[in-house]
Protein backbone atom coordinates (compact mmCIF):
# COMPACT_ATOMS: atom_id res chain seq x y z
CA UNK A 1 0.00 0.00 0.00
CA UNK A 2 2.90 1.78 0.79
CA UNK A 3 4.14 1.34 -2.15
CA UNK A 4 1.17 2.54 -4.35
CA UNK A 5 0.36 5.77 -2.45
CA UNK A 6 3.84 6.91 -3.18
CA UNK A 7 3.52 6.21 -6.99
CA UNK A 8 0.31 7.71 -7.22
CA UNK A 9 2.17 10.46 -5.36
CA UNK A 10 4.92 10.60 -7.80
CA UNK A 11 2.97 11.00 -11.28
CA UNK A 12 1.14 14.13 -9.53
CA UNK A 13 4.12 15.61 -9.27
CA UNK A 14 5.45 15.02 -12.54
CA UNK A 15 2.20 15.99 -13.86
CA UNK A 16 2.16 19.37 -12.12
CA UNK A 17 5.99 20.08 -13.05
CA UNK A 18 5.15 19.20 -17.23
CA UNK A 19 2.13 21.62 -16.73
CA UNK A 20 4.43 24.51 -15.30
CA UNK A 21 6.62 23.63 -18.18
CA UNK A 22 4.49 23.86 -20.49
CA UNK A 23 2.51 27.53 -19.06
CA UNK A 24 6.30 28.75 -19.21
CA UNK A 25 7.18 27.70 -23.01
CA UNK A 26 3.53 29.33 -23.99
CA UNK A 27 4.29 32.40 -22.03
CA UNK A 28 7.57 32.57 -24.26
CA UNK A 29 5.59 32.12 -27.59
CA UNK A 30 3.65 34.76 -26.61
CA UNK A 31 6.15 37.33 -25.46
CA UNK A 32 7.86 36.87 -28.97
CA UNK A 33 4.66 37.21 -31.08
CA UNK A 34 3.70 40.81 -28.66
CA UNK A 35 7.24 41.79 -29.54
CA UNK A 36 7.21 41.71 -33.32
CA UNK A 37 3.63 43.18 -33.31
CA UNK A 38 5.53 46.32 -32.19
CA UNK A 39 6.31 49.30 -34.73
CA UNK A 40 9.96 49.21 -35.46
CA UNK A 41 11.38 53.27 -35.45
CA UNK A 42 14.34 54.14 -38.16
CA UNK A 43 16.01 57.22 -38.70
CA UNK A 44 14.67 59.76 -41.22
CA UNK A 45 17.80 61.41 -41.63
CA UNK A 46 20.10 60.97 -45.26
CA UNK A 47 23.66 59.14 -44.28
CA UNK A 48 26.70 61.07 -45.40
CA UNK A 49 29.63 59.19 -46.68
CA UNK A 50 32.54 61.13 -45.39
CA UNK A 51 35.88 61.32 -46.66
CA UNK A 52 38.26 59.28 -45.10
CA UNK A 53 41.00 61.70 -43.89
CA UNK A 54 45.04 60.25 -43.90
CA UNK A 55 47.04 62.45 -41.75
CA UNK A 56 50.08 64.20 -43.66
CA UNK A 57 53.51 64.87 -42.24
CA UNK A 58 54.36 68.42 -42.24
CA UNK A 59 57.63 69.28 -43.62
CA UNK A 60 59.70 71.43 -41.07
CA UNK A 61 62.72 72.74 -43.23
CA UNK A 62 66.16 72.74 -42.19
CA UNK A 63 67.64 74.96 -42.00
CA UNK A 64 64.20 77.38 -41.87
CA UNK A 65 63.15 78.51 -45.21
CA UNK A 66 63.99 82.12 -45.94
CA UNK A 67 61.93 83.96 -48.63
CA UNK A 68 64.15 84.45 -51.74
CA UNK A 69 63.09 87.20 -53.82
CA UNK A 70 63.62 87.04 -57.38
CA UNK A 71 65.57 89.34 -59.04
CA UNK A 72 63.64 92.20 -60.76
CA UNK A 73 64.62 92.43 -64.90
CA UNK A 74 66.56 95.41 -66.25
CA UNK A 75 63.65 96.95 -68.45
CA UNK A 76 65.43 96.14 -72.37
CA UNK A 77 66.23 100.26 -73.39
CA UNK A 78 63.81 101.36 -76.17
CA UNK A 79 65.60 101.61 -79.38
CA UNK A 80 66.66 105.16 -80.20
CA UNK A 81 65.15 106.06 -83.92
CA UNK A 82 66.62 109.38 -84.32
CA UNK A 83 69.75 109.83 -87.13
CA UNK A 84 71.73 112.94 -85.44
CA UNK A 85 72.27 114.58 -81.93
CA UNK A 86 72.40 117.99 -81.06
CA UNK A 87 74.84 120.96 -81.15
CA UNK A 88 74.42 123.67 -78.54
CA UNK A 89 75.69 126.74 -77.80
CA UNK A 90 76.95 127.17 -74.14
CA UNK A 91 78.60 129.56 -72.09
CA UNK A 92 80.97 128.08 -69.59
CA UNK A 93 81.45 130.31 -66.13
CA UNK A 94 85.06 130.90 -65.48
CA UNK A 95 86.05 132.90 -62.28
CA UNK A 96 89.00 131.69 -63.45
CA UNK A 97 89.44 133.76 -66.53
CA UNK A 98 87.62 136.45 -65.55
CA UNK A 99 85.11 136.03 -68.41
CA UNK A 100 82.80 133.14 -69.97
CA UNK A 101 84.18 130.39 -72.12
CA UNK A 102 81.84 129.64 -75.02
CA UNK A 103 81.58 126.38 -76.18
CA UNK A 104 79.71 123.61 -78.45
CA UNK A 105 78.18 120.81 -76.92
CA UNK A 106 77.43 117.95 -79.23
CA UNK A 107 74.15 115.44 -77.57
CA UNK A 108 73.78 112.43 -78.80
CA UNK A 109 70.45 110.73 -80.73
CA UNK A 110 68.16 110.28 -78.20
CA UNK A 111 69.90 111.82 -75.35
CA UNK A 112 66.54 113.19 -73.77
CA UNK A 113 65.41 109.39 -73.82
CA UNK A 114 67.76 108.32 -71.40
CA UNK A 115 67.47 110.55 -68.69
CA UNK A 116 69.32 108.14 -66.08
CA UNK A 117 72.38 106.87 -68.67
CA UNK A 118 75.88 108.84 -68.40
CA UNK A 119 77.46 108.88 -71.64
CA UNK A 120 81.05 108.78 -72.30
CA UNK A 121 82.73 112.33 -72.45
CA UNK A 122 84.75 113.48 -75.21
CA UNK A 123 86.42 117.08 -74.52
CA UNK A 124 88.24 118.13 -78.19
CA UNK A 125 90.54 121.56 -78.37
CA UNK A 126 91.13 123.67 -81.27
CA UNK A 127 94.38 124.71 -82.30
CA UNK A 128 95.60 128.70 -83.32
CA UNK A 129 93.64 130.72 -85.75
CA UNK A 130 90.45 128.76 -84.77
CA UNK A 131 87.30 128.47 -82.33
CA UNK A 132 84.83 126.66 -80.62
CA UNK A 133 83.22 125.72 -84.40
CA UNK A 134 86.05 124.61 -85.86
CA UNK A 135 85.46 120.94 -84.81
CA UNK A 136 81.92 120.77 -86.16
CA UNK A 137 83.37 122.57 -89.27
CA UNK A 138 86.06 119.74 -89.82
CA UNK A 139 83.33 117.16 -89.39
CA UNK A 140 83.44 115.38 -86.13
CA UNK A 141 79.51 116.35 -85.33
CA UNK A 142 78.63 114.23 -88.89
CA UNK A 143 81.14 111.82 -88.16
CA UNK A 144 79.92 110.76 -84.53
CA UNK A 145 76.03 110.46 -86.21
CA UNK A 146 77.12 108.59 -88.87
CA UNK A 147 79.17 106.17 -86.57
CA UNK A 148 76.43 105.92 -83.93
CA UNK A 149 73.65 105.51 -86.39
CA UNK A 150 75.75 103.07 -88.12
CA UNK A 151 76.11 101.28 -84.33
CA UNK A 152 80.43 101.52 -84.41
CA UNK A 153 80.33 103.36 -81.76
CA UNK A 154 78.67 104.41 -77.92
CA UNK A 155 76.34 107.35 -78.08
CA UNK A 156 78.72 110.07 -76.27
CA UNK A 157 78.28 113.96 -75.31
CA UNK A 158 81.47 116.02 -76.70
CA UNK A 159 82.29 119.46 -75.63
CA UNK A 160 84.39 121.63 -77.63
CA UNK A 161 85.51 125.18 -75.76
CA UNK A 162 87.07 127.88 -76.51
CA UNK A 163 90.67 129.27 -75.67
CA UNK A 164 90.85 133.02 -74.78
CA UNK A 165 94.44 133.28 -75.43
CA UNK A 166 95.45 131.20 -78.04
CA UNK A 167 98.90 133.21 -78.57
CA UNK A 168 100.24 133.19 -74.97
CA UNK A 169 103.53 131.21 -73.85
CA UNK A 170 102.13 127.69 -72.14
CA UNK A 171 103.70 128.60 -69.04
CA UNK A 172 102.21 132.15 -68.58
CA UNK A 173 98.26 130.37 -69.75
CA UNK A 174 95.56 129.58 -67.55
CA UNK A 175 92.83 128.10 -69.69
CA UNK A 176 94.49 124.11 -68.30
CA UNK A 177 92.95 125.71 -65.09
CA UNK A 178 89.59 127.26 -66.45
CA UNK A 179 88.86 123.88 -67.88
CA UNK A 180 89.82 121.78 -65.02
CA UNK A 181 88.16 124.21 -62.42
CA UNK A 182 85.47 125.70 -64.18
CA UNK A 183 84.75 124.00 -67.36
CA UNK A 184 84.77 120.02 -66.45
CA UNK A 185 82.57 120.24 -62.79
CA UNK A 186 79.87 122.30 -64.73
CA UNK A 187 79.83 119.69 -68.02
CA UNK A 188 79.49 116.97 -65.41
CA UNK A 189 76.90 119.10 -63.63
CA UNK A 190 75.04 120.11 -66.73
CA UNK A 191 75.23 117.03 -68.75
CA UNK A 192 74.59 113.53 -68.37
CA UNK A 193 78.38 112.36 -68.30
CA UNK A 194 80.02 109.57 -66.93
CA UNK A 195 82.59 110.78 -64.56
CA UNK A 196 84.35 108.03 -64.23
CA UNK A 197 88.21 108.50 -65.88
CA UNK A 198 87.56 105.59 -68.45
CA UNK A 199 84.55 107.52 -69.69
CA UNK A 200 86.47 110.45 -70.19
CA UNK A 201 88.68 111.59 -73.04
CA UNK A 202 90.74 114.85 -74.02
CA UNK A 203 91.75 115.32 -77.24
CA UNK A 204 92.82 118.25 -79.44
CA UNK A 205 94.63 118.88 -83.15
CA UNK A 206 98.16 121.46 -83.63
CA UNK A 207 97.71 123.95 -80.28
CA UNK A 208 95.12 121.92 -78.83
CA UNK A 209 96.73 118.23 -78.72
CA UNK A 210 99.84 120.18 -76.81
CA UNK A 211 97.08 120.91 -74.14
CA UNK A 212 95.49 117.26 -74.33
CA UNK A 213 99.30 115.96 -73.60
CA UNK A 214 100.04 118.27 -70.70
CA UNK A 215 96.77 118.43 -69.34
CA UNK A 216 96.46 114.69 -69.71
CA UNK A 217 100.04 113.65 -67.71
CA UNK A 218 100.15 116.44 -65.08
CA UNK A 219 96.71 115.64 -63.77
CA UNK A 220 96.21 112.18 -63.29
CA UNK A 221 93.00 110.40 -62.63
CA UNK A 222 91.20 112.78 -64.86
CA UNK A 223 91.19 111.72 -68.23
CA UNK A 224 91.42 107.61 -69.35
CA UNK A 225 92.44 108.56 -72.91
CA UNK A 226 94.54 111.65 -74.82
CA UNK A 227 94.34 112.02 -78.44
CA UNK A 228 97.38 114.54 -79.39
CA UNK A 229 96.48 114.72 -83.47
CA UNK A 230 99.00 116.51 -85.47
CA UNK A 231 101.06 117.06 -82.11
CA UNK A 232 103.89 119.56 -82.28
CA UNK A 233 104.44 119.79 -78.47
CA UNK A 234 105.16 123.10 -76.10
CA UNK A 235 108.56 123.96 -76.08
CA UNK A 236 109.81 121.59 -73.16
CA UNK A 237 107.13 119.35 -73.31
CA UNK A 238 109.57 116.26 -74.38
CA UNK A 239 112.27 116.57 -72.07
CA UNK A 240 109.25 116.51 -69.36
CA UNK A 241 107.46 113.21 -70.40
CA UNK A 242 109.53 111.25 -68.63
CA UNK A 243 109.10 112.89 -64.94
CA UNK A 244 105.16 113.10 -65.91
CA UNK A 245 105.15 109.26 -66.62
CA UNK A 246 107.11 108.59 -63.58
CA UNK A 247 104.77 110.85 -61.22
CA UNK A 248 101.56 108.60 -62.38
CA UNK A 249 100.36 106.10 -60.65
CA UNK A 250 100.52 102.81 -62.67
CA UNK A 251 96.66 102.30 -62.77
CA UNK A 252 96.40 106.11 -64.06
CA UNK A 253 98.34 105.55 -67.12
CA UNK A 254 96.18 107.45 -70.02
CA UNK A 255 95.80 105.69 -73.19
CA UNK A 256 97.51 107.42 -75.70
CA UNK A 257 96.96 108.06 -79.65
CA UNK A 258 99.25 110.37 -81.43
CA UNK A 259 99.20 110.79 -85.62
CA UNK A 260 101.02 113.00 -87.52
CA UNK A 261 100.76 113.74 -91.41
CA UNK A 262 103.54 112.78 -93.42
CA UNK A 263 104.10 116.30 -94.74
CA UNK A 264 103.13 118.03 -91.61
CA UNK A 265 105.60 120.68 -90.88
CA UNK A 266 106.25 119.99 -87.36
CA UNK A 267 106.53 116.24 -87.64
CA UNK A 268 110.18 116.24 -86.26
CA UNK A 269 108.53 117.41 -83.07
CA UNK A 270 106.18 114.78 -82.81
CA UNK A 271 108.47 112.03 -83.94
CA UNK A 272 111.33 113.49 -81.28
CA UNK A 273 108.12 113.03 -78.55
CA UNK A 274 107.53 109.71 -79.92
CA UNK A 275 110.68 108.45 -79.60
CA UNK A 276 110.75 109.01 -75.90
CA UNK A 277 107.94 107.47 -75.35
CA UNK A 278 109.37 104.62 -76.75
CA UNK A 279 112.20 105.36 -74.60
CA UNK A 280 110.73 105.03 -71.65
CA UNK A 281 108.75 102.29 -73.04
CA UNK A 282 105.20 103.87 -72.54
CA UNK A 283 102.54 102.26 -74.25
CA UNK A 284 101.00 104.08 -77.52
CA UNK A 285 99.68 104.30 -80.41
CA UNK A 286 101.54 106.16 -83.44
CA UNK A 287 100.07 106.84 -86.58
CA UNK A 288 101.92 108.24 -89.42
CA UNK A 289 99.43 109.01 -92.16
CA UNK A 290 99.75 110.83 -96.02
CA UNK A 291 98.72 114.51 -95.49
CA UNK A 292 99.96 117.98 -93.87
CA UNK A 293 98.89 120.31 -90.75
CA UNK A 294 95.93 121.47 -92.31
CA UNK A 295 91.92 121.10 -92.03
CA UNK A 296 92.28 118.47 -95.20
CA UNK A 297 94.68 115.94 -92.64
CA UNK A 298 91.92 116.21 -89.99
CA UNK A 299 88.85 115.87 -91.68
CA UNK A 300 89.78 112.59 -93.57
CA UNK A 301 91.07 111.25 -90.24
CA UNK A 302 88.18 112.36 -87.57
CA UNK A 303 86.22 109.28 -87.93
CA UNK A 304 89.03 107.55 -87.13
CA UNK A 305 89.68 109.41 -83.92
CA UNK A 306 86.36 108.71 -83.08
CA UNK A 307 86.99 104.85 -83.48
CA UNK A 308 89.81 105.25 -81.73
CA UNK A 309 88.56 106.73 -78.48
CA UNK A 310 85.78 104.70 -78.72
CA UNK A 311 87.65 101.72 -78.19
CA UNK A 312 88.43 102.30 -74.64
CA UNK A 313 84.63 102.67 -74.13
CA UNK A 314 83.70 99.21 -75.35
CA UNK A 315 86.03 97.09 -73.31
C-alpha cells in the first residue's frame, strides 16, 4: 500500500511540473509574437559618406626657409630712332678767366630718352687761328652720327671750348685751369656724363693736342684717354714726359693716340716726342698718315679718332 500511495504520489508531481513547463514555453511564444507586433522606429535622416582623412607629415625645413626674392629684370632700353644729336651753344662760367668760355656741346640721338644713362665724355681743343666751331666745321659732329647711327660706336656727349688766349707762352696760360676748375665740374653738372676716368677723353689737333698731352700727364685720374692729333708739343714738353710718366700712378696711365701727317711741318717734333715714349717704353699708339697740318689731314682722319677713343669705351 505503501508502495502505491507513493507512486500515485509521484505521477502528480510530474504531472504538475510538465504543466508549469508547459505555461512557461507558452508564455515565451507569446512574449515573442507581442514583440514583433511592435512598430519598429528608423532614422529619417540621409547618411553622409565622409571622406576618409590620412594624416600628412608636415615638412619642417632645415635649415628654416627664408623667402628668396627674385631678381627684378633690367627693363630692355627702347631703341633710339633718331639719325643725329644735337649741337648747342653754351657759355661756360670761369672765375678763373675772368670772363665766360663759349663752347659747343654735341648730344647724342636720343639723349633726352635716357634721362638716367651717363654717356662717355669726349672734350676736343682747337688749335691757333680757330674756335669753338672749328670741330663741327672739320666734321666730327657728322662723323659721330654717322658712326652711332651706323652702331660703331657708344652714343657720347662732346664738348668743344674755346681758348681766350690762343697766342700766350704755355707757361704764362691759364685756360688748363679754367677747364679743369670751371669748365669740367659744370659739363658733369650740366650734362649727363660719366665721370668716371675711363669715360672720359681729351683730345685736341696742332695747339690743342699740346694741351690734351700736358693736361692729360700732369693731372692724373682725370682723363682715361689723350688724343694729341697733329702734335707739335710746347717747347719743353719732351724733355718733361719722362718725370710726368714717372709721377703717375701705374693704374692712371692714359691711353695714348698720337698721328702725324707725313708732310706736316712739325713732324720732327712729334716724332722726337715719340721716340721718348718709346724710350721710356710707354705704351702708344703712333700713326703716321699721307697729309699735312691742315683742315684736309683732320677731316679725312676724324672718324678715325672717333673709333679710336671709342675703343676704350667698349672694353
Amino acid at each position: 500500500m505503501k508502495s502505491s500511495s507513493y507512486n500515485t504520489h509521484f505521477l502528480n508531481r510530474l504531472t504538475n511540473f510538465i504543466g508549469i513547463g508547459l505555461i512557461l514555453l507558452l508564455s515565451a511564444c507569446n512574449f515573442q509574437m507581442i514583440t514583433d507586433d511592435l512598430p519598429v522606429f528608423r532614422s529619417e535622416s540621409t547618411s553622409v559618406l565622409l571622406p576618409t582623412i590620412i594624416p600628412t607629415k608636415t615638412a619642417t625645413p632645415y635649415p628654416p626657409a627664408t623667402a628668396t626674392t627674385a631678381p627684378t629684370q633690367t627693363p630692355s632700353p627702347t631703341p633710339c630712332v633718331e639719325s643725329s644729336g644735337r649741337l648747342i651753344s653754351v657759355d661756360f662760367n670761369s672765375p678763373t678767366l675772368g670772363q665766360p668760355i663759349p663752347a659747343q656741346v654735341y648730344l647724342p640721338p636720343c639723349y633726352a630718352d635716357a634721362p638716367l644713362e651717363g654717356f662717355p665724355l669726349l672734350i676736343m681743343l682747337h688749335g691757333q687761328l680757330a674756335d669753338q666751331t672749328t670741330w663741327q666745321k672739320i666734321g666730327l659732329v657728322s662723323a659721330a652720327d654717322q658712326l652711332i647711327t651706323d652702331g660703331e660706336i657708344p652714343r657720347l656727349v662732346m664738348v668743344m671750348p674755346f681758348e681766350h688766349d690762343m697766342w700766350s707762352e704755355a707757361r704764362d696760360s691759364k685756360y688748363p685751369q679754367a677747364l679743369l676748375d670751371d669748365v669740367l665740374p659744370q659739363v658733369d653738372e650740366e650734362f649727363r656724363v660719366n665721370s668716371h676716368p675711363k669715360f672720359r677723353a681729351l683730345g685736341g689737333y696742332s695747339r690743342g693736342a699740346n694741351w690734351a698731352v700736358r693736361i692729360g700727364f700732369t693731372e692724373p685720374g682725370l682723363f682715361g684717354a689723350i688724343g694729341a692729333h697733329s702734335y707739335p708739343t710746347f717747347s719743353g714738353d719732351t724733355n718733361l714726359i719722362s718725370s710726368w710718366v714717372a709721377a703717375l700712378p701705374e693704374d692712371e696711365h692714359p691711353r695714348l693716340l698720337i698721328d702725324v701727317g707725313e708732310d706736316d711741318i712739325f713732324r720732327q717734333y712729334t716724332e722726337a716726342f715719340e721716340a721718348e715714349l718709346v724710350r721710356i717704353n710707354y705704351p702708344h699708339e703712333y700713326r703716321l698718315q699721307p697729309g699735312g697740318h691742315d683742315y684736309a689731314y683732320w677731316e679725312t682722319y676724324v672718324a678715325d679718332y672717333l673709333r679710336w677713343y671709342a675703343e676704350g669705351w667698349k672694353k
